[in-house]
Every structure is written in C-alpha cells, then in structure tokens.
PDB file of N, CA and C in Angstrom:
ATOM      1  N   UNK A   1      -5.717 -16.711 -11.067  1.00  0.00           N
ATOM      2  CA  UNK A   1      -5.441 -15.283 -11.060  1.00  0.00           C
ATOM      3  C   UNK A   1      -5.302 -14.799  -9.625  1.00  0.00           C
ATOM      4  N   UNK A   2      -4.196 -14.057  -9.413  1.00  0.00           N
ATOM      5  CA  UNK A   2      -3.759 -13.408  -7.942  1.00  0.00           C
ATOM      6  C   UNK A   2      -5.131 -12.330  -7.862  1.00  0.00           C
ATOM      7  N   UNK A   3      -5.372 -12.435  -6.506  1.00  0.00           N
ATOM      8  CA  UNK A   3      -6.748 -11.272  -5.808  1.00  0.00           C
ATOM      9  C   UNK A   3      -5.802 -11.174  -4.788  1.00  0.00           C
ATOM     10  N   UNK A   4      -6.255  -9.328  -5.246  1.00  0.00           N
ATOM     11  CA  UNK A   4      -5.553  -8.738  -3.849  1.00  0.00           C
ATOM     12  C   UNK A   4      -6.682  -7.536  -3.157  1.00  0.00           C
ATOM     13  N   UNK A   5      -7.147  -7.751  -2.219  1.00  0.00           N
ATOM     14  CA  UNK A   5      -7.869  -6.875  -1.550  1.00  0.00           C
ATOM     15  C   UNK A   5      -7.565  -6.297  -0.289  1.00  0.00           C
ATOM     16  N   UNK A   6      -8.007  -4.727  -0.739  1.00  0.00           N
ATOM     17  CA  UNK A   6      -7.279  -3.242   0.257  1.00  0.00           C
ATOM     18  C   UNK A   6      -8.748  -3.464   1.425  1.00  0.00           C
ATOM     19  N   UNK A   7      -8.216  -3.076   2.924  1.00  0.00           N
ATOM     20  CA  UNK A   7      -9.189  -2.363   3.785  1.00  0.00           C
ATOM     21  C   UNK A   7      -8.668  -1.630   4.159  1.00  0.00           C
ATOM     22  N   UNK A   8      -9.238  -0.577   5.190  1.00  0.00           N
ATOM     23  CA  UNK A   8      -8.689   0.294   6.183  1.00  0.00           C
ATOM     24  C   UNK A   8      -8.544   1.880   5.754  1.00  0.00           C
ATOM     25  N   UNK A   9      -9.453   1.997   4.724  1.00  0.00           N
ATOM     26  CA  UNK A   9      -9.257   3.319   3.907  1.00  0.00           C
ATOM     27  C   UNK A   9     -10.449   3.906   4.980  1.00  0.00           C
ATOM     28  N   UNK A  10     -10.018   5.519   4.742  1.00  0.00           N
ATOM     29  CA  UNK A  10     -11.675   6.483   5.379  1.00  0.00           C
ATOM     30  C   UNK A  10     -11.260   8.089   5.192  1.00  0.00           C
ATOM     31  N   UNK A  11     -11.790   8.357   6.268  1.00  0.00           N
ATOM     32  CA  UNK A  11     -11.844   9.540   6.610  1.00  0.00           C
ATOM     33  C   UNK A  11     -11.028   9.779   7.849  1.00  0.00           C
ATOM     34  N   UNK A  12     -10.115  11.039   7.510  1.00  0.00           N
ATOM     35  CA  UNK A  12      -9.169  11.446   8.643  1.00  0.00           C
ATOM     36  C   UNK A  12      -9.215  12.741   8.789  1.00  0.00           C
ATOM     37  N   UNK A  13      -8.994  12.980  10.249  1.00  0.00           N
ATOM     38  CA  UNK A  13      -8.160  14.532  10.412  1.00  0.00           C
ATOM     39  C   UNK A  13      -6.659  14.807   9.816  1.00  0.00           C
ATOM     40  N   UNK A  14      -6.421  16.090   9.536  1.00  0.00           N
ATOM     41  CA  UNK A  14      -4.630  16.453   9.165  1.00  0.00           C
ATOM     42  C   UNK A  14      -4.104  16.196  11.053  1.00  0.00           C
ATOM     43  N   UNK A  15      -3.405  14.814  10.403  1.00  0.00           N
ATOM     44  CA  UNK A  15      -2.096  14.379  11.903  1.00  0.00           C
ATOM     45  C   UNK A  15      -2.454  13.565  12.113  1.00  0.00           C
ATOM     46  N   UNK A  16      -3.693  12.931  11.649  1.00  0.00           N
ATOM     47  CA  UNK A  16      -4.438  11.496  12.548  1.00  0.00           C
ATOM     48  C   UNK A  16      -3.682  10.218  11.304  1.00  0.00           C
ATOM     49  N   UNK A  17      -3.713   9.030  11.730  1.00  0.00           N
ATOM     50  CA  UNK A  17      -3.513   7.736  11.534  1.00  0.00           C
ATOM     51  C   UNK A  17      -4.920   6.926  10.491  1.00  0.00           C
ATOM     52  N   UNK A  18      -4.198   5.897   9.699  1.00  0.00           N
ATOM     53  CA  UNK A  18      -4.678   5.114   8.922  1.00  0.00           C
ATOM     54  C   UNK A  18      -3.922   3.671   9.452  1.00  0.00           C
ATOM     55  N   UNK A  19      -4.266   2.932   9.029  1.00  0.00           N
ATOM     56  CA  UNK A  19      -3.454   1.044   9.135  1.00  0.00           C
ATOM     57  C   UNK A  19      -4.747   0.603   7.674  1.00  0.00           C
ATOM     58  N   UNK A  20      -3.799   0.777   6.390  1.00  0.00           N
ATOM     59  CA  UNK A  20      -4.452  -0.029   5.587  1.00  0.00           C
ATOM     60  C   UNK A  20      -3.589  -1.413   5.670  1.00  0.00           C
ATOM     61  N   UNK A  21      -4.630  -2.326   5.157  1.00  0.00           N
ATOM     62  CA  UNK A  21      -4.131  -4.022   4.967  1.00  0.00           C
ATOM     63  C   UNK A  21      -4.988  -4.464   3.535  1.00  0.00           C
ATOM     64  N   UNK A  22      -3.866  -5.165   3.514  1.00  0.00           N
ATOM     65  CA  UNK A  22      -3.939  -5.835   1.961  1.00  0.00           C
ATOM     66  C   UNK A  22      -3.826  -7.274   2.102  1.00  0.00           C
ATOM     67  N   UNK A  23      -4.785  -7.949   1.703  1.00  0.00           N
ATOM     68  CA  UNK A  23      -4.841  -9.370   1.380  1.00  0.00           C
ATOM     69  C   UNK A  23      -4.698  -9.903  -0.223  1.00  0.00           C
ATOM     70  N   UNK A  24      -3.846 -10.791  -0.023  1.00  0.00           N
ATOM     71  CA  UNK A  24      -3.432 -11.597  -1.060  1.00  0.00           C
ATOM     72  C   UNK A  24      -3.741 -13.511  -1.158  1.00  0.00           C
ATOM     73  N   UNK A  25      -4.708 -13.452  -2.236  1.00  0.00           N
ATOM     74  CA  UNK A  25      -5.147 -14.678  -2.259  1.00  0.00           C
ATOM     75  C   UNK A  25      -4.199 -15.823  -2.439  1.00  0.00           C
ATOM     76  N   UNK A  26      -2.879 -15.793  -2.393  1.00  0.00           N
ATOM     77  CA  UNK A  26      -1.515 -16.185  -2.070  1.00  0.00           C
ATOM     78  C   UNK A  26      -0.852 -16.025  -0.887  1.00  0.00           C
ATOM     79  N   UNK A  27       0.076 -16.699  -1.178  1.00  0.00           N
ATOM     80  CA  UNK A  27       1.195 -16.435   0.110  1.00  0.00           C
ATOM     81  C   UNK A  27       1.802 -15.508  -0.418  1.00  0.00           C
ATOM     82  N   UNK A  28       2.806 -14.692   0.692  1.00  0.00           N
ATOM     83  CA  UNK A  28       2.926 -13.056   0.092  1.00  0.00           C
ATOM     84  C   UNK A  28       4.455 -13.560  -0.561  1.00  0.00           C
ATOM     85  N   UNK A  29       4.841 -15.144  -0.138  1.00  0.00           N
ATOM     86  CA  UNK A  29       6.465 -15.622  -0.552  1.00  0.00           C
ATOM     87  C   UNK A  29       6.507 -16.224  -2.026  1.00  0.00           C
ATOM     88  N   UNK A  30       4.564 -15.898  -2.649  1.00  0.00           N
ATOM     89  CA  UNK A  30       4.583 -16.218  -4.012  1.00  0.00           C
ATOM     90  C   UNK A  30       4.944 -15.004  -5.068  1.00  0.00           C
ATOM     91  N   UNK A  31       5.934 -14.084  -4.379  1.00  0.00           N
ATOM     92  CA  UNK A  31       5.633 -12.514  -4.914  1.00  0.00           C
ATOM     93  C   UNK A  31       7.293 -12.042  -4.721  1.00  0.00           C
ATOM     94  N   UNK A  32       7.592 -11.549  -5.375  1.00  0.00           N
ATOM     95  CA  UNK A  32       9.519 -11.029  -5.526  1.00  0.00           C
ATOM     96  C   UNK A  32       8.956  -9.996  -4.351  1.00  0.00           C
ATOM     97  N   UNK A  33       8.102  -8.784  -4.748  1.00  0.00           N
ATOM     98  CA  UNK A  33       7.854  -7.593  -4.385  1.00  0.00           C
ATOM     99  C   UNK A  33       5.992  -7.561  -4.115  1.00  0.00           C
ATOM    100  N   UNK A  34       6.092  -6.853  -3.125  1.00  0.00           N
ATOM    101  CA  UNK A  34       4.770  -6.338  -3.024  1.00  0.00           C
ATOM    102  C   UNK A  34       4.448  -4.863  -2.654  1.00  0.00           C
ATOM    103  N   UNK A  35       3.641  -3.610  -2.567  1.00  0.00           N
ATOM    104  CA  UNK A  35       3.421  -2.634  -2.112  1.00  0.00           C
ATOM    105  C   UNK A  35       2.100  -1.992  -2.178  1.00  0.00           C
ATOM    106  N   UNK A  36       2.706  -0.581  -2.181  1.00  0.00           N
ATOM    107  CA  UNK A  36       1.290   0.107  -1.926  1.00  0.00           C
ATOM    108  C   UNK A  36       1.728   1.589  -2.966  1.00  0.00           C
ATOM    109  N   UNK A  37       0.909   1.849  -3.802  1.00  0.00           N
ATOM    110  CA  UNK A  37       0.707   2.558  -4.385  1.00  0.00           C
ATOM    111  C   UNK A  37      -0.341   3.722  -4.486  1.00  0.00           C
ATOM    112  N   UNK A  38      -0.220   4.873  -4.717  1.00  0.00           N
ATOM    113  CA  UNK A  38      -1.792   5.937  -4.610  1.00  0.00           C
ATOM    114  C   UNK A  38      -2.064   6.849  -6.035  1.00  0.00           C
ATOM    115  N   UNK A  39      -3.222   7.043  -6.110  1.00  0.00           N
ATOM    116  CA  UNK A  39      -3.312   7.749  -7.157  1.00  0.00           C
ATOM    117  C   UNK A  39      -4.617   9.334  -6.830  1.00  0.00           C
ATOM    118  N   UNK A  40      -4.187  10.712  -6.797  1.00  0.00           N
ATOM    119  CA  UNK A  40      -4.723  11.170  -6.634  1.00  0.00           C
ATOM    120  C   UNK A  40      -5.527  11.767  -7.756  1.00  0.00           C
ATOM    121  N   UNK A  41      -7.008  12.745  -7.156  1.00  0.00           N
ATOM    122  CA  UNK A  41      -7.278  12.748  -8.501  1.00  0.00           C
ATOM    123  C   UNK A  41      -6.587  13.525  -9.521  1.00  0.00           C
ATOM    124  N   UNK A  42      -6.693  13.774 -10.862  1.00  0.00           N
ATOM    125  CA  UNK A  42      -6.075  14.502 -11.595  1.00  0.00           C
ATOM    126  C   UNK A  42      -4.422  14.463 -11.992  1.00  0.00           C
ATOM    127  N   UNK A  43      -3.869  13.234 -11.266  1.00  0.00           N
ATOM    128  CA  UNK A  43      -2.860  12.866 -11.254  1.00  0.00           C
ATOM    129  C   UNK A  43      -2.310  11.485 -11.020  1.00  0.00           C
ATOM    130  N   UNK A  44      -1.196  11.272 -11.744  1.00  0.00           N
ATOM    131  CA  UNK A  44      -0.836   9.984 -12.203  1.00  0.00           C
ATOM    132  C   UNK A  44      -0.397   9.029 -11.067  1.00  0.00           C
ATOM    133  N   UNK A  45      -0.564   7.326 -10.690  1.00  0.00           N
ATOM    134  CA  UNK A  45      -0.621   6.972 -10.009  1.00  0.00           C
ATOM    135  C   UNK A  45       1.352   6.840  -9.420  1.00  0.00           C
ATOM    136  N   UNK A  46       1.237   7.023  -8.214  1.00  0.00           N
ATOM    137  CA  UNK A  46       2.996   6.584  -8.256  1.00  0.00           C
ATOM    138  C   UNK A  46       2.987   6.180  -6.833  1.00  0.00           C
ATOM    139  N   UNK A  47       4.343   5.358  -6.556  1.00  0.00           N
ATOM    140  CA  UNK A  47       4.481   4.375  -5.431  1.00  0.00           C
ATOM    141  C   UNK A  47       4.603   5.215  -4.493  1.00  0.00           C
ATOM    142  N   UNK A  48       4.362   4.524  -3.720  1.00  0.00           N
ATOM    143  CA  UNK A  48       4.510   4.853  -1.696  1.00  0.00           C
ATOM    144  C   UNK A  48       5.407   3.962  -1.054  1.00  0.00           C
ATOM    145  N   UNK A  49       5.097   2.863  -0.966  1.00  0.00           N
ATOM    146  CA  UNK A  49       6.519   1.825  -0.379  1.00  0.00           C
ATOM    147  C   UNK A  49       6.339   0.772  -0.857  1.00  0.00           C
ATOM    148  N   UNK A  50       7.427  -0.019  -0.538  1.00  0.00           N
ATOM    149  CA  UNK A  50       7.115  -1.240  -1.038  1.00  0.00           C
ATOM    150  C   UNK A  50       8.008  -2.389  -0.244  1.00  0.00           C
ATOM    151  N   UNK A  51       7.834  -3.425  -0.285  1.00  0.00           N
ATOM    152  CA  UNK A  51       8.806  -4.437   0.639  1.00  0.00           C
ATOM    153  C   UNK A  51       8.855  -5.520  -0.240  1.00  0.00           C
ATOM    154  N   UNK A  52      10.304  -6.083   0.101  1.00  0.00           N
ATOM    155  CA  UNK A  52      10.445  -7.417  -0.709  1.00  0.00           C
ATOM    156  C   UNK A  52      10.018  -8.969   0.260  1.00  0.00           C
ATOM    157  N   UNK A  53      10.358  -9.627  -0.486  1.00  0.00           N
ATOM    158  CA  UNK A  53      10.429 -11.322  -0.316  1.00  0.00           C
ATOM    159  C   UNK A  53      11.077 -11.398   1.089  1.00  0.00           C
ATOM    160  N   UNK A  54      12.543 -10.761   0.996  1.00  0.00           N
ATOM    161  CA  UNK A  54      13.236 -10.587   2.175  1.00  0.00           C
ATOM    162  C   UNK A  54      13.078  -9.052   3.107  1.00  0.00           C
ATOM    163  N   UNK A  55      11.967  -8.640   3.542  1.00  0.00           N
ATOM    164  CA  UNK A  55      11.935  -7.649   3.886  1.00  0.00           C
ATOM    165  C   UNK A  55      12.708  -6.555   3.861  1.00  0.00           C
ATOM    166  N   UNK A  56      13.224  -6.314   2.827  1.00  0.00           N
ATOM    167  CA  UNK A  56      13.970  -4.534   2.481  1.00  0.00           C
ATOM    168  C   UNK A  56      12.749  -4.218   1.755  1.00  0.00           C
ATOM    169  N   UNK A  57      12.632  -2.722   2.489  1.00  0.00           N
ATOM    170  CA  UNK A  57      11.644  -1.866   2.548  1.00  0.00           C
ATOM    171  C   UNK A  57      12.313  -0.588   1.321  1.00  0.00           C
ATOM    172  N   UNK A  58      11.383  -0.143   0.647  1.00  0.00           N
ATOM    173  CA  UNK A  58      11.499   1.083  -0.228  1.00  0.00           C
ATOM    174  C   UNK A  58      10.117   2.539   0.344  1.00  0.00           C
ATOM    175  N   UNK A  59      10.695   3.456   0.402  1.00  0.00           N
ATOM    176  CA  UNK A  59       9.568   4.435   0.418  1.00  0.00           C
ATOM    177  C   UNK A  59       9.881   5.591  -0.427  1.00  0.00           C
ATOM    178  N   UNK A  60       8.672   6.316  -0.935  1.00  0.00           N
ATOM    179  CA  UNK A  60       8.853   7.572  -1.485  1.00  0.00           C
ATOM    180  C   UNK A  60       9.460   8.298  -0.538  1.00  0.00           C
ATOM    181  N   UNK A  61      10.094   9.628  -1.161  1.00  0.00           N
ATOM    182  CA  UNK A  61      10.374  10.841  -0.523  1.00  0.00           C
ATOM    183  C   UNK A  61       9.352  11.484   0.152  1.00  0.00           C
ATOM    184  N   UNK A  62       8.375  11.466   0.077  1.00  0.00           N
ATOM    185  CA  UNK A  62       6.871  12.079   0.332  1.00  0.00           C
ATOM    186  C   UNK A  62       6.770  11.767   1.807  1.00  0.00           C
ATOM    187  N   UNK A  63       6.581  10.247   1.857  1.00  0.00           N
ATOM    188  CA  UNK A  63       6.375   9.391   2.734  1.00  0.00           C
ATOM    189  C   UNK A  63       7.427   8.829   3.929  1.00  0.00           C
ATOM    190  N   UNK A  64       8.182   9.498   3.954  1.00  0.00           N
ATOM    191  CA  UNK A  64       9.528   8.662   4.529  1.00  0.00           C
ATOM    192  C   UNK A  64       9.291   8.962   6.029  1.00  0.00           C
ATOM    193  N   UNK A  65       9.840   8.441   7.107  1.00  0.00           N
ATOM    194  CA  UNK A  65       9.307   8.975   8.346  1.00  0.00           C
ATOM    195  C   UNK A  65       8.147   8.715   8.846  1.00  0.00           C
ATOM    196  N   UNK A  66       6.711   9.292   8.212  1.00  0.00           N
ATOM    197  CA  UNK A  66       5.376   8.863   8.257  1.00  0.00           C
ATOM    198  C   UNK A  66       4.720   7.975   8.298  1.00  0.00           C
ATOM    199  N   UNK A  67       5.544   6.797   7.354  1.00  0.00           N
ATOM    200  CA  UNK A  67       4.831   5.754   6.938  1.00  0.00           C
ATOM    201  C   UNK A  67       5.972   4.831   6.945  1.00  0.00           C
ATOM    202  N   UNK A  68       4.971   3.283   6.936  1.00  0.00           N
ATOM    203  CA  UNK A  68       5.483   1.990   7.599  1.00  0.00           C
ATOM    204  C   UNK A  68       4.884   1.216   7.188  1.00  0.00           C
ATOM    205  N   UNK A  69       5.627   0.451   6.021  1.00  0.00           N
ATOM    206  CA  UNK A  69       5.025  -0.879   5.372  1.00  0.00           C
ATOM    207  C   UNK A  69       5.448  -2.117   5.739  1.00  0.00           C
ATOM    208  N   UNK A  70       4.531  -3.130   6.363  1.00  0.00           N
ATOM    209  CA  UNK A  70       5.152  -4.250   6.950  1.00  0.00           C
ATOM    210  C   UNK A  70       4.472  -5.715   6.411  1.00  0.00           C
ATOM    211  N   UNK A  71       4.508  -6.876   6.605  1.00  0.00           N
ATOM    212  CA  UNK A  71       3.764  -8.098   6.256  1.00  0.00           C
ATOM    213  C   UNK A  71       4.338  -8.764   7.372  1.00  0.00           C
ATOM    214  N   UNK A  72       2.834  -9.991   7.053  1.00  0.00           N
ATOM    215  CA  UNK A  72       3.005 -10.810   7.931  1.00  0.00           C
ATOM    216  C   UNK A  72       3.881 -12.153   7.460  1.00  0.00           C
ATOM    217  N   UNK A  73       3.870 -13.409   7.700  1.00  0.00           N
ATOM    218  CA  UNK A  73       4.226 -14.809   7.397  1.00  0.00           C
ATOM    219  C   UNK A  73       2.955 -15.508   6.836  1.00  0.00           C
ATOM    220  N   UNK A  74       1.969 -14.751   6.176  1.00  0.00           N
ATOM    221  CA  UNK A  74       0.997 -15.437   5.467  1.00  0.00           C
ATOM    222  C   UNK A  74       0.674 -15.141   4.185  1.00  0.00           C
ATOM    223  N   UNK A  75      -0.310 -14.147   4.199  1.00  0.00           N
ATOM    224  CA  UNK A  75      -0.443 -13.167   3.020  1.00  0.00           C
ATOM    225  C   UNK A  75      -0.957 -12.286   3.178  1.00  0.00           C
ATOM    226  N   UNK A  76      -0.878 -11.419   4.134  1.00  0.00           N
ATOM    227  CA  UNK A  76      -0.800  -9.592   4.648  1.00  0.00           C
ATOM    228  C   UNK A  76       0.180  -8.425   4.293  1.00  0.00           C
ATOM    229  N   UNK A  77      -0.205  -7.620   3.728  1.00  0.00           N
ATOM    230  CA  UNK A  77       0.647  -6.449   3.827  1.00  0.00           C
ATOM    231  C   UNK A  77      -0.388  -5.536   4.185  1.00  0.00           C
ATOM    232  N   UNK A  78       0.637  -4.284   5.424  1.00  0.00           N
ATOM    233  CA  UNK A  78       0.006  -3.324   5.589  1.00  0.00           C
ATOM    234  C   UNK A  78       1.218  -2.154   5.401  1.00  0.00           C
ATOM    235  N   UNK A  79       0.177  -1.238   5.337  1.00  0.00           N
ATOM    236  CA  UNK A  79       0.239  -0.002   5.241  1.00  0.00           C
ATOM    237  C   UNK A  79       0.285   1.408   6.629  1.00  0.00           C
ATOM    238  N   UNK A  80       0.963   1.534   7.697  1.00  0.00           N
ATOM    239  CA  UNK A  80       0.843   2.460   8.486  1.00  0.00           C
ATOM    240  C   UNK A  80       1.046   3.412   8.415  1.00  0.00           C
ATOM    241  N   UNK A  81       0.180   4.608   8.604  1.00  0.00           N
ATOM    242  CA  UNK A  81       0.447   5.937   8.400  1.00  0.00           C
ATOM    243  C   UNK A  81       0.121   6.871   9.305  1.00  0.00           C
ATOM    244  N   UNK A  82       1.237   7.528   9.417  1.00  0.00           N
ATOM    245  CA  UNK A  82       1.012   8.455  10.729  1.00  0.00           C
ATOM    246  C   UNK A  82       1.485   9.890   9.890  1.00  0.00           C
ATOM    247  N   UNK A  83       0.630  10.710  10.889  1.00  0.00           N
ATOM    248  CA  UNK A  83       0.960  12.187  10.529  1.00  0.00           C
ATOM    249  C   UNK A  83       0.584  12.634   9.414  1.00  0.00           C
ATOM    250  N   UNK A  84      -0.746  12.186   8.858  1.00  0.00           N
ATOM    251  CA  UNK A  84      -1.345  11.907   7.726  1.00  0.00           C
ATOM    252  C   UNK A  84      -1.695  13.955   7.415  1.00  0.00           C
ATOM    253  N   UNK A  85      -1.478  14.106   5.982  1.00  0.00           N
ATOM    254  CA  UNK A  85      -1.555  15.480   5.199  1.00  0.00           C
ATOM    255  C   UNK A  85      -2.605  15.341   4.004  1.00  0.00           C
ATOM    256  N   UNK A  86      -3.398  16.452   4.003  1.00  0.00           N
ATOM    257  CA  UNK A  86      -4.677  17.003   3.489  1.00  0.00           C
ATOM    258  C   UNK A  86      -3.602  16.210   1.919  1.00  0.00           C
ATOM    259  N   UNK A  87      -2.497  16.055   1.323  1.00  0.00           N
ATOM    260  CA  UNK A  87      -1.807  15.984   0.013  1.00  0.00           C
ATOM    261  C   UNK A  87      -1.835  14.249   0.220  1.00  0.00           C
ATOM    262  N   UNK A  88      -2.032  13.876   1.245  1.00  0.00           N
ATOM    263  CA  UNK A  88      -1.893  12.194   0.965  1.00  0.00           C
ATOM    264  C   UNK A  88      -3.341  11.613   0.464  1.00  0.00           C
ATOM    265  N   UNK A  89      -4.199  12.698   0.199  1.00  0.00           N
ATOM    266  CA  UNK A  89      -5.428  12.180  -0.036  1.00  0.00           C
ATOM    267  C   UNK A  89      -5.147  11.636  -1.224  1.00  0.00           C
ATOM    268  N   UNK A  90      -5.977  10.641  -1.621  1.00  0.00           N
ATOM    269  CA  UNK A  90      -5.787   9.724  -2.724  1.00  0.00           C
ATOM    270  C   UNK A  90      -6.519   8.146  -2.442  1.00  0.00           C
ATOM    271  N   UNK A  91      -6.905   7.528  -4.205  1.00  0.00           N
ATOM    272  CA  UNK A  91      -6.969   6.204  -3.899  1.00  0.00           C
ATOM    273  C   UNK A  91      -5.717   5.173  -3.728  1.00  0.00           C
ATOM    274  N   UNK A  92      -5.365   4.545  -2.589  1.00  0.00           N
ATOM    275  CA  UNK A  92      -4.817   3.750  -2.329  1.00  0.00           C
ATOM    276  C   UNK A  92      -4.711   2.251  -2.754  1.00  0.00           C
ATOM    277  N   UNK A  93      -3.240   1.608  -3.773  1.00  0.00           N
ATOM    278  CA  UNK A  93      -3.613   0.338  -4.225  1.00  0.00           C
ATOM    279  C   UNK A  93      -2.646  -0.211  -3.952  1.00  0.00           C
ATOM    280  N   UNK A  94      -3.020  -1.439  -3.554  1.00  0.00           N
ATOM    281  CA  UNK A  94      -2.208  -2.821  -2.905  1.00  0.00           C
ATOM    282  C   UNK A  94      -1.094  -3.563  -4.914  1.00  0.00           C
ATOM    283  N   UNK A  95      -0.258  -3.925  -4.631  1.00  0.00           N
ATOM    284  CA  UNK A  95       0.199  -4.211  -5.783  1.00  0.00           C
ATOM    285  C   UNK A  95       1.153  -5.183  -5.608  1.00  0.00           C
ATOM    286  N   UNK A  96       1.483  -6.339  -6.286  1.00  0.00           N
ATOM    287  CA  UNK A  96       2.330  -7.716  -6.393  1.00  0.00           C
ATOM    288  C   UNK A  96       2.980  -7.823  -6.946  1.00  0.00           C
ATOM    289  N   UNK A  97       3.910  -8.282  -7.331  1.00  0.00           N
ATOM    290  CA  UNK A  97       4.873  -8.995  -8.888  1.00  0.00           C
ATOM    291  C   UNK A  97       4.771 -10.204  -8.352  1.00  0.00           C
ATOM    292  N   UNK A  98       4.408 -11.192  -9.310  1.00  0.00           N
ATOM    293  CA  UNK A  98       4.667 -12.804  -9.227  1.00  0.00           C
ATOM    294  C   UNK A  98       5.831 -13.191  -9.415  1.00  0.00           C
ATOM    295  N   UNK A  99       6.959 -13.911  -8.217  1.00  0.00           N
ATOM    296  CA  UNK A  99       7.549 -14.539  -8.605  1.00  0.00           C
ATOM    297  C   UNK A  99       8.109 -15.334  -9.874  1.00  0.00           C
ATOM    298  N   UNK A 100       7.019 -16.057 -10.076  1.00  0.00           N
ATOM    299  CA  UNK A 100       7.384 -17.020 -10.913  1.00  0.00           C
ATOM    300  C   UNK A 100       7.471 -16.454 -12.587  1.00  0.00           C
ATOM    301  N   UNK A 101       6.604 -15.890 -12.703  1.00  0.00           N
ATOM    302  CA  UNK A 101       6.673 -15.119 -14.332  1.00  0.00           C
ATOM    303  C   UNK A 101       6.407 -13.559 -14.132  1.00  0.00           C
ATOM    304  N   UNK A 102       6.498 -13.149 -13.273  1.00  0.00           N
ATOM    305  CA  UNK A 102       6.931 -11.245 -13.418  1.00  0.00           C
ATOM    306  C   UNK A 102       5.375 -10.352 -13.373  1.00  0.00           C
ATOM    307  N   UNK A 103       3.862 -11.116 -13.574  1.00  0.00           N
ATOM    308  CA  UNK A 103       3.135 -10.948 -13.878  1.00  0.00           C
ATOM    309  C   UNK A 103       2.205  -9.933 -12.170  1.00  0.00           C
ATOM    310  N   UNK A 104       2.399  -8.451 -12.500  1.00  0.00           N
ATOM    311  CA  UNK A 104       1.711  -7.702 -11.802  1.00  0.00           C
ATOM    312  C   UNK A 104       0.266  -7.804 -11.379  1.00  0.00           C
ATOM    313  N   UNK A 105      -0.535  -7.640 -10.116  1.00  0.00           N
ATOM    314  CA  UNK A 105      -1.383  -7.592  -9.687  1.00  0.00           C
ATOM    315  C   UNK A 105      -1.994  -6.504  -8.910  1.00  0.00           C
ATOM    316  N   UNK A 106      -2.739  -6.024  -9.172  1.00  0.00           N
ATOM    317  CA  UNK A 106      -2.788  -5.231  -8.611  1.00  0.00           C
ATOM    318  C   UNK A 106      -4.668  -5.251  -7.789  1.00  0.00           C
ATOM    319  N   UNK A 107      -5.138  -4.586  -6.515  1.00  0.00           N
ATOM    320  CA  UNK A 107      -5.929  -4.436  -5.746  1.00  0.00           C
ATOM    321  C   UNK A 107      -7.175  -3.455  -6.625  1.00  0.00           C
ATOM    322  N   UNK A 108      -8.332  -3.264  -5.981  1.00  0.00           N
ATOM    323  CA  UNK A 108      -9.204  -2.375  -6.341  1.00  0.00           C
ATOM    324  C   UNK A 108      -9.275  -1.063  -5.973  1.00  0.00           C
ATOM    325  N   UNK A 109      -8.323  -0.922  -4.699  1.00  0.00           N
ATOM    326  CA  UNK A 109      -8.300   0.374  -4.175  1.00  0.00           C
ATOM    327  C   UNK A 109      -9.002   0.614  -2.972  1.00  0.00           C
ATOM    328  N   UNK A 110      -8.608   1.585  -2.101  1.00  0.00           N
ATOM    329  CA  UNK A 110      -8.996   1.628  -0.901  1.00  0.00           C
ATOM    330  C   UNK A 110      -8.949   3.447  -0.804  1.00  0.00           C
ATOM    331  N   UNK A 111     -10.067   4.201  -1.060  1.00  0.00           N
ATOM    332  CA  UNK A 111      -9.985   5.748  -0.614  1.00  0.00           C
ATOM    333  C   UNK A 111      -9.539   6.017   0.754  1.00  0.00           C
ATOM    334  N   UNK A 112      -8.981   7.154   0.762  1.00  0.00           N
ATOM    335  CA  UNK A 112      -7.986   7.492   1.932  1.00  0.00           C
ATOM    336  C   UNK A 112      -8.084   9.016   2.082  1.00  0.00           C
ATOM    337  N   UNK A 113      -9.201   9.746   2.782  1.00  0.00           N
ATOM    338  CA  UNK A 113      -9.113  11.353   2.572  1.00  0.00           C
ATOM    339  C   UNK A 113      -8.913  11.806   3.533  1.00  0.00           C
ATOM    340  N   UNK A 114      -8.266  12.926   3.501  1.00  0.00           N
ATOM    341  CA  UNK A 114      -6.921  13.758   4.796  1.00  0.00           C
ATOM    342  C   UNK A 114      -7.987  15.102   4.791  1.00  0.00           C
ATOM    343  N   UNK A 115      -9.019  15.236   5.792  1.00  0.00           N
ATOM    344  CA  UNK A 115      -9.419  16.698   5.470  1.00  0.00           C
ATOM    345  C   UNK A 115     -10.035  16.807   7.269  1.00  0.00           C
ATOM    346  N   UNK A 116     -10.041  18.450   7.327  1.00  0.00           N
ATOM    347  CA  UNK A 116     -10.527  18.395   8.523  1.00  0.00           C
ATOM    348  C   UNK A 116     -12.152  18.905   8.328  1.00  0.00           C
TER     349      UNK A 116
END
C-alpha cells in the first residue's frame, strides 16, 4: 500500500509563506499524477495543483501566481506558497494516482492556518 506523508503545515501571517512536502513511500515515477489538495472546514475538499510524471503543472484559479508545485527525482513533492490569505486556511492533502492500476492515495493531511 502507497504512504504518503504531508509536513510543513502551521501557523501564518496574511502575506507570509508555507513550503509543504510530501513524501511518498515510492518513487514519485510510480504515479501518472501527483498533487496537493485542501479541504476547508464546512466545505468540500477540491484541488490546488498538481504535476505530472512529465512535469506539466495544473493549478486552481484561486492559487495561480501564489503557488508552486514542484518534485524532486525521488519521491518528494512540494507545495510553495507565497502570499498566503486568511481563505487558504484549510487541511492540506498530498494525493497520487498509481500508474500501474489507477488506484488513488491519498496523505493524512497537514493544517495550514492564514490568520494574523
């Protein structure tokens, strides 16, 4: 079974910076797609960015500009966020598709709160 574990979540000021990272108990080239997803409370979880196999990058409208999803050549993905808003608060989740049979993975979550 794929394990994927979030760090780098906390506490921020409105404008200040996050760098979440996501580890994958795989290589990240065992995965079509990987990203980052949030779910705030009272509301339904939906994507933030995401990057492929071959690095093309996807981001929300929300997020565009702000944020910067990158990986390494092992099994890292991160998450950079700049110019962070009291509305990006939310739990933050690392998420996979397996290559080989389509089979999603997803992280435990990493809290992320935007307040001054």
């Amino acid at each position: 079974q794929v394990q994927l574990v979030e760090s780098g979540g906390g506490l921020v000021q409105p404008g200040g910076s996050l760098r979440l990272s996501c580890a994958a108990s795989l290589s990240i080239f065992s995965f079509n797609v990987m990203g980052w997803y949030r779910q705030a409370p009272g509301k339904e979880r939906e994507e933030v960015a995401t990057i492929t196999t071959g690095g093309t990058t996807n981001y929300a409208d929300s997020v565009k500009g702000r944020f910067t999803i990158s990986r390494d050549n092992a099994n890292r993905v991160y998450l950079q966020m700049n110019s962070l808003k009291p509305d990006d608060t939310a739990v933050y989740y690392c998420n996979a598709v397996f290559r080989y049979n389509g089979f999603v993975s997803w992280g435990q979550g990493t809290q992320v709160t935007v307040s001054s």
